[in-house]
C-alpha atoms as a PDB file:
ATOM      1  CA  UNK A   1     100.489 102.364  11.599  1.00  0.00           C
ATOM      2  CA  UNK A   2      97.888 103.222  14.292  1.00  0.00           C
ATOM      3  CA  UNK A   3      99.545 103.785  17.884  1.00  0.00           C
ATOM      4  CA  UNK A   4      97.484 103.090  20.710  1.00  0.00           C
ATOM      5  CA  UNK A   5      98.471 103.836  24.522  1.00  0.00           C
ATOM      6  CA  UNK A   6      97.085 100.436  25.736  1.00  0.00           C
ATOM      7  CA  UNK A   7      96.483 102.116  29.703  1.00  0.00           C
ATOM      8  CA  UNK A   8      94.079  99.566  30.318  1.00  0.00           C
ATOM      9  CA  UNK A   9      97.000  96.871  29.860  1.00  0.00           C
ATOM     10  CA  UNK A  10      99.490 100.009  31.845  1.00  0.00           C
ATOM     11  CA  UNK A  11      97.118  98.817  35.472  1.00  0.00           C
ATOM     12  CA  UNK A  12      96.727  94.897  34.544  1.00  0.00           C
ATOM     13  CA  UNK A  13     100.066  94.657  33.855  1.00  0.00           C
ATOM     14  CA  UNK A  14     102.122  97.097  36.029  1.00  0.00           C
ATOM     15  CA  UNK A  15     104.382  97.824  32.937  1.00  0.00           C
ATOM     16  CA  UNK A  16     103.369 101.022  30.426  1.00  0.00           C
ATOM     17  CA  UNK A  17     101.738  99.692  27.661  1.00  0.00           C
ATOM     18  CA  UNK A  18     101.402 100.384  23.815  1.00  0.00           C
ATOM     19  CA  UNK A  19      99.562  98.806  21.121  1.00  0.00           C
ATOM     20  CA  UNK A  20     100.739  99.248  17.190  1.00  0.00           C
ATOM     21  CA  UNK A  21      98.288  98.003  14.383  1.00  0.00           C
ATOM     22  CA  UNK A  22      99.737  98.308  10.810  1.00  0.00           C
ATOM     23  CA  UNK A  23      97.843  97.616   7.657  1.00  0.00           C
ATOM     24  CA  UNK A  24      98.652  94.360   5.464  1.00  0.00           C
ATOM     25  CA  UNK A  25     101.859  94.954   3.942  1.00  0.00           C
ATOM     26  CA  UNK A  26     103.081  98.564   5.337  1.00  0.00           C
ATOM     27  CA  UNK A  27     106.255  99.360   5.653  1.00  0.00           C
ATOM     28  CA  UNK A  28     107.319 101.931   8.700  1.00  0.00           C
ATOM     29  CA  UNK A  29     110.805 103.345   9.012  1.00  0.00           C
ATOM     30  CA  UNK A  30     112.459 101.426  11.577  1.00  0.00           C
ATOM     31  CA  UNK A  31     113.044 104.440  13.430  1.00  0.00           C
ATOM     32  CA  UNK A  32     109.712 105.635  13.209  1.00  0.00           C
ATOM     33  CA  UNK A  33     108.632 103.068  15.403  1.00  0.00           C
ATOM     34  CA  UNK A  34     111.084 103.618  17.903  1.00  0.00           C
ATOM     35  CA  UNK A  35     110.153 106.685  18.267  1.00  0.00           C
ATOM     36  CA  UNK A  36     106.338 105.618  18.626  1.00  0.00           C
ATOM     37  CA  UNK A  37     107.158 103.471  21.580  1.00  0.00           C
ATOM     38  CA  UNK A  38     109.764 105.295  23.117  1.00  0.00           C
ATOM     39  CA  UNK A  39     109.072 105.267  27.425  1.00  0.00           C
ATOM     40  CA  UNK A  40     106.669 102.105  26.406  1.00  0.00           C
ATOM     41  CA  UNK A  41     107.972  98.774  28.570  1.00  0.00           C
ATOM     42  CA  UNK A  42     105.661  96.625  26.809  1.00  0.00           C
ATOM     43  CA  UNK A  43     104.383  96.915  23.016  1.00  0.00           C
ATOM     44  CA  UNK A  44     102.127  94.550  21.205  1.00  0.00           C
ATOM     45  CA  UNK A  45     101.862  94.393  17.320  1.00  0.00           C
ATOM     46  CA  UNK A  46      99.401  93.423  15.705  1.00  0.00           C
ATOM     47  CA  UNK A  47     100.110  92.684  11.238  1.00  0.00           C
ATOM     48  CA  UNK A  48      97.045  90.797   9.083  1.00  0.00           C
ATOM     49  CA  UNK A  49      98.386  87.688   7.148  1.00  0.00           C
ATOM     50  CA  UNK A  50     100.039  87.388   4.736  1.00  0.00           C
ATOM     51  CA  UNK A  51     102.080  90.385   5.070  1.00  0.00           C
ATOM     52  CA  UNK A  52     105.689  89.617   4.515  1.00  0.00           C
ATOM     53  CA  UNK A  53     106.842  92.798   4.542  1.00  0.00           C
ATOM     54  CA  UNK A  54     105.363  93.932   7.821  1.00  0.00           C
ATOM     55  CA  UNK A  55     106.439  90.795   9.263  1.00  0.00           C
ATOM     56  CA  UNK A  56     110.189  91.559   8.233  1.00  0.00           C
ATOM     57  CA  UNK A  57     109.762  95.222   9.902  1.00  0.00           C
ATOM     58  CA  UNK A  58     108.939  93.660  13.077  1.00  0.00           C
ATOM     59  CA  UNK A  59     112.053  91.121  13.203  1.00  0.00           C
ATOM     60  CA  UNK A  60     114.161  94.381  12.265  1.00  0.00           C
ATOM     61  CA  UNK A  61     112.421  96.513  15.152  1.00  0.00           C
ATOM     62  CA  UNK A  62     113.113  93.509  17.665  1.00  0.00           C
ATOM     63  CA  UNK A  63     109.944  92.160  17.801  1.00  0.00           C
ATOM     64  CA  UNK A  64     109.039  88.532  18.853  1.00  0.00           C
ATOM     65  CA  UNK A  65     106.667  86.701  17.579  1.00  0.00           C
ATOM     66  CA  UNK A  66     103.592  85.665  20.319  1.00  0.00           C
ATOM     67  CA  UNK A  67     100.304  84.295  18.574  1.00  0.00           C
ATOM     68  CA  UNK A  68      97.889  84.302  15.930  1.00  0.00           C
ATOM     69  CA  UNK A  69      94.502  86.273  17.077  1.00  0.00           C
ATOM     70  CA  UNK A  70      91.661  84.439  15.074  1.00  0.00           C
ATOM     71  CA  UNK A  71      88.895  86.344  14.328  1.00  0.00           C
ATOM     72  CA  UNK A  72      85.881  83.988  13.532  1.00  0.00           C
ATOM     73  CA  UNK A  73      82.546  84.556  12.891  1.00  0.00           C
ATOM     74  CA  UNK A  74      79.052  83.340  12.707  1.00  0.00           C
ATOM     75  CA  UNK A  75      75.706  83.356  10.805  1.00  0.00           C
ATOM     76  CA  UNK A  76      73.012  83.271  13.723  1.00  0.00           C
ATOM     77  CA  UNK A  77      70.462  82.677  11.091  1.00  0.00           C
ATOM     78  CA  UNK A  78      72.873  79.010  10.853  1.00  0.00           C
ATOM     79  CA  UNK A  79      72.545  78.001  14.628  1.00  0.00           C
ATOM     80  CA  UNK A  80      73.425  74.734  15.422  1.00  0.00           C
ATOM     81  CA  UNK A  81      70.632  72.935  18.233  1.00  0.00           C
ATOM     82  CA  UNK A  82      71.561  72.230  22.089  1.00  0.00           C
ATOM     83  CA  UNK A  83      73.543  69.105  22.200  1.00  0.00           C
ATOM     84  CA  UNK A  84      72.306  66.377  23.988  1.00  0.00           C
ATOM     85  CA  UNK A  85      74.946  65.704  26.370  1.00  0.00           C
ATOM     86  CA  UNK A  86      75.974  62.226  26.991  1.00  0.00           C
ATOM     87  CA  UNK A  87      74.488  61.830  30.372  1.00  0.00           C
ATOM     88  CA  UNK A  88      70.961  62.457  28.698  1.00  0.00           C
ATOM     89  CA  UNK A  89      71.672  66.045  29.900  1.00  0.00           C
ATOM     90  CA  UNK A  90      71.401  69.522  27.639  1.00  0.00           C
ATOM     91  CA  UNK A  91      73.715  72.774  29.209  1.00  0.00           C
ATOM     92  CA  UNK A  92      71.666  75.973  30.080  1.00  0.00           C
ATOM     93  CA  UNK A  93      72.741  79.861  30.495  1.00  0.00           C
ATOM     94  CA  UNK A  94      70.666  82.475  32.673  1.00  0.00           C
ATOM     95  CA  UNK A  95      72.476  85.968  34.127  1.00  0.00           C
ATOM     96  CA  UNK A  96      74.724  85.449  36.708  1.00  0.00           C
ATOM     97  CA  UNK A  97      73.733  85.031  40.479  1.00  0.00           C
ATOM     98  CA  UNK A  98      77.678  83.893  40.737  1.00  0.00           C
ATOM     99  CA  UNK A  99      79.633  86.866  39.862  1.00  0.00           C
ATOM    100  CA  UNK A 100      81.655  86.745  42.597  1.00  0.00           C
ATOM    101  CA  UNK A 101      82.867  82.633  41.866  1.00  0.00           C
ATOM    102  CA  UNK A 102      83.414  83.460  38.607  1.00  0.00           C
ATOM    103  CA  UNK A 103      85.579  85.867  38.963  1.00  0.00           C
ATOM    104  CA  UNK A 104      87.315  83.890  41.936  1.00  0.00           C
ATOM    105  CA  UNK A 105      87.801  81.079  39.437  1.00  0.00           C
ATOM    106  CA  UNK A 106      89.466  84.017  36.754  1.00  0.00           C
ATOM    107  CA  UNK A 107      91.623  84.749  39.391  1.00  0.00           C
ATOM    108  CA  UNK A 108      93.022  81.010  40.007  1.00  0.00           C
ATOM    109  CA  UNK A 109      94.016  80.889  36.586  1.00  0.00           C
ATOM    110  CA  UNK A 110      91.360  79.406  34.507  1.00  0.00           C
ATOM    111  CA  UNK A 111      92.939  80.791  31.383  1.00  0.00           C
ATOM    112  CA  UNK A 112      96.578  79.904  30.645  1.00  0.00           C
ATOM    113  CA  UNK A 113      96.655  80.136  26.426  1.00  0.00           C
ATOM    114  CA  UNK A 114      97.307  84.059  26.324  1.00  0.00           C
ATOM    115  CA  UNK A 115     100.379  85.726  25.356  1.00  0.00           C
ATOM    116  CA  UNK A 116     100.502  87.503  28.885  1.00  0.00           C
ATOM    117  CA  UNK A 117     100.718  84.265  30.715  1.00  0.00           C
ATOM    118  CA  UNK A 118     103.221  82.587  28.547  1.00  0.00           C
ATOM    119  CA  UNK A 119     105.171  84.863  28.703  1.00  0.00           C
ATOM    120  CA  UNK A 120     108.204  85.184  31.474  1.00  0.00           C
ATOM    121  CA  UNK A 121     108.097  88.664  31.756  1.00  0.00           C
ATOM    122  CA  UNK A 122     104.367  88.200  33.958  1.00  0.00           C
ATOM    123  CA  UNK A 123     103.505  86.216  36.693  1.00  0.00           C
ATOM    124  CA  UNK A 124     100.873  84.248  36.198  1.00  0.00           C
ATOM    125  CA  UNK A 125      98.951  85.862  38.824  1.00  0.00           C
ATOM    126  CA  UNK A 126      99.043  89.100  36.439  1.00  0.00           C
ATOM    127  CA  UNK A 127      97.916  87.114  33.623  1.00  0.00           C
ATOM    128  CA  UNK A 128      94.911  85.743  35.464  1.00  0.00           C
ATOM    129  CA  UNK A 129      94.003  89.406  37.085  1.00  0.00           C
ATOM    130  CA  UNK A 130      94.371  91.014  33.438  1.00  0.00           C
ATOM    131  CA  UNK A 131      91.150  88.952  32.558  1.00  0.00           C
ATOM    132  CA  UNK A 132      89.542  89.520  36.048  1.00  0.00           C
ATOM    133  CA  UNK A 133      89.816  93.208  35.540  1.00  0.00           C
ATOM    134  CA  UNK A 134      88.708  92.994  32.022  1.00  0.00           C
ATOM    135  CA  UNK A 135      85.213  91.481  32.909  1.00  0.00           C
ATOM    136  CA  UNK A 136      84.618  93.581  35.884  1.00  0.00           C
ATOM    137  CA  UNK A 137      85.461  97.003  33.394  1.00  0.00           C
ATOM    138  CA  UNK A 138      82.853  95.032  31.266  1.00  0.00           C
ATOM    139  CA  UNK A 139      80.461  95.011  33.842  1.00  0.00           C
ATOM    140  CA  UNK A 140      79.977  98.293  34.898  1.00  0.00           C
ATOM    141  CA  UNK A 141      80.126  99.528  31.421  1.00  0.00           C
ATOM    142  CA  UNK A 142      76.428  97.445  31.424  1.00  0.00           C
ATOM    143  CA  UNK A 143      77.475  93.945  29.579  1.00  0.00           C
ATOM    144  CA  UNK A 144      76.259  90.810  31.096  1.00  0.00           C
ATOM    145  CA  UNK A 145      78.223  87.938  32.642  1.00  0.00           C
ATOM    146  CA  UNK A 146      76.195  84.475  32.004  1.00  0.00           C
ATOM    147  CA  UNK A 147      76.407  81.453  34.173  1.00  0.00           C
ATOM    148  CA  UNK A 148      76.201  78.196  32.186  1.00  0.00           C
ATOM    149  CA  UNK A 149      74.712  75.389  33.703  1.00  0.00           C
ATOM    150  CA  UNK A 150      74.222  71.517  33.639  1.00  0.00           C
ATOM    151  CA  UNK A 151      71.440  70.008  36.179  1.00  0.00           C
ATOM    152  CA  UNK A 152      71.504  73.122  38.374  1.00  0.00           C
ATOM    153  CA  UNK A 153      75.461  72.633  38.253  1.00  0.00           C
ATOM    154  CA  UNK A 154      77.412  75.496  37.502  1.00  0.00           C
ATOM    155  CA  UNK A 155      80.089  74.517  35.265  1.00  0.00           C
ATOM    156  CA  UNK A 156      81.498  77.968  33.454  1.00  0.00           C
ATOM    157  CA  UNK A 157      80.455  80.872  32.031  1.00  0.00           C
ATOM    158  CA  UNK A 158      80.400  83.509  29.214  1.00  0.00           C
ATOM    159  CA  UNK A 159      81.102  87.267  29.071  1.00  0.00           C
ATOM    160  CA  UNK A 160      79.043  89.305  26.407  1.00  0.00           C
ATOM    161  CA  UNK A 161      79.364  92.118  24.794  1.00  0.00           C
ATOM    162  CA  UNK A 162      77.916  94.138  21.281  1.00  0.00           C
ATOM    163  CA  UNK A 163      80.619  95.901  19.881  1.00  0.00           C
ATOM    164  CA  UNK A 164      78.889  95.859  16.340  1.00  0.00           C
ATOM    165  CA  UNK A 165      74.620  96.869  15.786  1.00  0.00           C
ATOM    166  CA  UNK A 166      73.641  93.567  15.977  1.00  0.00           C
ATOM    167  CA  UNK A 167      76.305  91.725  16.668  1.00  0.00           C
ATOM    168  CA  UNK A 168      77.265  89.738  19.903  1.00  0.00           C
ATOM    169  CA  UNK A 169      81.049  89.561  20.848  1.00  0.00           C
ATOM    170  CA  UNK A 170      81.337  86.563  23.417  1.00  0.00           C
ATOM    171  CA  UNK A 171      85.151  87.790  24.735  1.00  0.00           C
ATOM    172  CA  UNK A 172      85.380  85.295  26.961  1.00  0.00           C
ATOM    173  CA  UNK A 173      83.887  81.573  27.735  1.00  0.00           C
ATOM    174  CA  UNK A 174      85.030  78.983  30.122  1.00  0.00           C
ATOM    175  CA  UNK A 175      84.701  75.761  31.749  1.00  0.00           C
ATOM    176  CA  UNK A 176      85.978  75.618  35.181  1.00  0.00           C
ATOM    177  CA  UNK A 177      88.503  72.990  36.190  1.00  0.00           C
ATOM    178  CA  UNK A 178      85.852  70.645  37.610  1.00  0.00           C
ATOM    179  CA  UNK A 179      83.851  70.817  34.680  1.00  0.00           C
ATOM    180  CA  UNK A 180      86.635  69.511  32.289  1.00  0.00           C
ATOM    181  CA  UNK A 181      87.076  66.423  30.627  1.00  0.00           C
ATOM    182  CA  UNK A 182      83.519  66.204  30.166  1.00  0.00           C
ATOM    183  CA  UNK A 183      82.758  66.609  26.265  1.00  0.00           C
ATOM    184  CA  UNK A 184      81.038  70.128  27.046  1.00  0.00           C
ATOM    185  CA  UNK A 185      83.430  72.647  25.246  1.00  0.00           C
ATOM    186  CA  UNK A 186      81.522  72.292  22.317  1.00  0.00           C
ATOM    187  CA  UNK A 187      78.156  72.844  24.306  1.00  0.00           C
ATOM    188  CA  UNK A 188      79.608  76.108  25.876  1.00  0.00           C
ATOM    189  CA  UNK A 189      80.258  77.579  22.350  1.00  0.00           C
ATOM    190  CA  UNK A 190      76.717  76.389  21.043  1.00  0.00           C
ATOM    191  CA  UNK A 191      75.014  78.210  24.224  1.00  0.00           C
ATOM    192  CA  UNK A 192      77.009  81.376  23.862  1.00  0.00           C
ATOM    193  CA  UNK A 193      75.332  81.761  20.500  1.00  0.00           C
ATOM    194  CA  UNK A 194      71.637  80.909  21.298  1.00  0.00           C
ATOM    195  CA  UNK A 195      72.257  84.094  23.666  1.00  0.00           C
ATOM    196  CA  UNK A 196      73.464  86.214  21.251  1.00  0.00           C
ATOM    197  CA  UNK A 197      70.774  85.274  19.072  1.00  0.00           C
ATOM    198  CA  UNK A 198      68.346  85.471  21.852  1.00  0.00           C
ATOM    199  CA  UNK A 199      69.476  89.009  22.108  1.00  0.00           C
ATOM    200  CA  UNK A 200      68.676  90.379  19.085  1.00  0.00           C
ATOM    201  CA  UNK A 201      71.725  89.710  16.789  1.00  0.00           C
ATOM    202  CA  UNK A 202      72.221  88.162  14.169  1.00  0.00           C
ATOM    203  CA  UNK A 203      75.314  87.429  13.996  1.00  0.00           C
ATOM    204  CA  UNK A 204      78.446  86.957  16.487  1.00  0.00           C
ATOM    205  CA  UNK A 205      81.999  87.648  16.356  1.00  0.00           C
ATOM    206  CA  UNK A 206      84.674  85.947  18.942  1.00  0.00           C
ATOM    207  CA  UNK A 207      88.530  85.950  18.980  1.00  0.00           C
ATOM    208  CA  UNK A 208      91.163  83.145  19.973  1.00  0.00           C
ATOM    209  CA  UNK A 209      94.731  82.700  20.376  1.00  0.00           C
ATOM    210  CA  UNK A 210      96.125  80.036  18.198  1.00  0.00           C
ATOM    211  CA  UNK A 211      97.520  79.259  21.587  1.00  0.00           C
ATOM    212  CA  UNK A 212      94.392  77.348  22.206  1.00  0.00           C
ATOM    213  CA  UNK A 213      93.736  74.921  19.734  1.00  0.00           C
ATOM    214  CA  UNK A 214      90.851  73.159  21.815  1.00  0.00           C
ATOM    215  CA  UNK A 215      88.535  76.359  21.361  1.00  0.00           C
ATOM    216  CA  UNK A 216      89.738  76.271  17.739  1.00  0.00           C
ATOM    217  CA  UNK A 217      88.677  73.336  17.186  1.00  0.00           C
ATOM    218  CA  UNK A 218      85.117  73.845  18.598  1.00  0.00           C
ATOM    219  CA  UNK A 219      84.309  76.990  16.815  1.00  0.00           C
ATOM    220  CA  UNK A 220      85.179  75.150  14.064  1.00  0.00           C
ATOM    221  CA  UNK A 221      82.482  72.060  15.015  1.00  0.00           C
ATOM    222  CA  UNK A 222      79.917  74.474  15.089  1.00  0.00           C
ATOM    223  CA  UNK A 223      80.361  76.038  12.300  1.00  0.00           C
ATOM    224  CA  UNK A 224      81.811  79.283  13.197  1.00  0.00           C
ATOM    225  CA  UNK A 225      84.259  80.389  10.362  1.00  0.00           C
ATOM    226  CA  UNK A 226      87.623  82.305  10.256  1.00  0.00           C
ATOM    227  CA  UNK A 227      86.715  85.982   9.158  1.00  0.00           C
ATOM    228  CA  UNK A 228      90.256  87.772   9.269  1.00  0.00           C
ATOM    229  CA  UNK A 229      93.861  86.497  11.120  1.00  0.00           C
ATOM    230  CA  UNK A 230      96.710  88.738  12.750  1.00  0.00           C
ATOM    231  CA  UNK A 231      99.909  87.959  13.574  1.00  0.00           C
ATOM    232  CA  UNK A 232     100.797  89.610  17.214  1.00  0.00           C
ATOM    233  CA  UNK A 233     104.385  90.563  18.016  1.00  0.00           C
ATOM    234  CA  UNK A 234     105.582  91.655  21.495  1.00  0.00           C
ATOM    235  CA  UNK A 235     108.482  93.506  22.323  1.00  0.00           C
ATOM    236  CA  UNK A 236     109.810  94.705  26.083  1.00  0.00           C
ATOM    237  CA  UNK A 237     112.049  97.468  26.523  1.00  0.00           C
END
């Protein structure tokens, strides 16, 4: 079991924060993780598939069950071509000149599939400044913000960062509100590769809350493909 003190999550969230991450099929003394989390308000585990008896630890320790975090993954030596969108047009991506609407749009809520803002315990106003905080920390650390564009229209964006030597971790994409209902999801996934390969890698690694089958599914059309699966638990106290 590797404990983490999540203090990033301790300011988005107001709450003190811990992380746990156990290997597949470890076992823990009950008490052990008490212990561990004891003066935590808010812990998050996180147990591979297919571990039954990790899974039974965390319904002992009081755990709930919150999501599946998919970990895909994807050859950029396989990269699919720009669509061609229906309107005859094809989406675009260039560095920001819109940080600041961007972030305004993170801030209304334009992502409500997370564990944070389903759950009770946060306002969804936390929820929505958890990722707002997250991509300005990203920023000054040096990783670029995208716009993504369709005839000069700004219709979302993607957040970028290399975790791995060549290879790109897209943390976040999204389509704002507006931009919707439009057939472009699987565009935004397409262009969020061409810049990681564009950068150098050669290869990129996302994750997604089964939460959000929509982004599933396009990672999917693309040809991304499931590299590794976690269960996540939550537990207040």
């Amino acid at each position: 079991m590797i404990f983490t003190d999540a203090f990033w999550d301790t300011r988005n969230l107001g709450v003190r924060t811990a992380e746990l991450k156990f290997d597949a099929n470890e076992t823990v003394p009950v008490d052990e993780i008490a212990r561990a989390i004891e003066g935590y308000e808010y812990i998050v585990a996180k147990v591979p598939q297919q571990s039954p008896l990790t899974l039974k630890l965390m319904q002992d320790a009081g755990f709930t069950f919150s999501e599946c975090q998919i970990n895909f993954r994807h050859d950029l030596q396989d990269l699919p071509e720009r669509q061609v969108l229906p309107t005859g047009s094809i989406m675009t991506h260039r560095l920001t000149r819109n940080e600041d609407v961007i972030l305004e749009q993170v801030g209304n809520g334009l992502f409500n599939s997370d564990r944070v803002f389903l759950d009770p315990a946060f306002s969804q106003d936390t929820a929505a400044k958890r990722y707002v905080h997250w991509i300005e920390d990203e920023l000054e650390r040096g990783n670029p913000l995208f716009d993504v564009l369709v005839d000069d229209e700004l219709v979302g964006f993607f957040a970028y960062k290399e975790p791995e030597e060549h290879v790109s971790y897209p943390y976040l994409i999204g389509l704002f509100p507006e931009a919707r209902g439009r057939g472009l999801g699987k565009a935004l996934v397409i262009e969020s590769l061409i810049a990681s390969k564009e950068q150098g890698c050669t290869a990129s690694s996302t994750h997604v809350s089964s939460n959000n089958p929509p982004i599933i599914r396009c990672q999917e059309s693309v040809g991304s493909r499931i590299a590794a699966m976690d269960y996540v638990f939550v537990k207040h106290q």
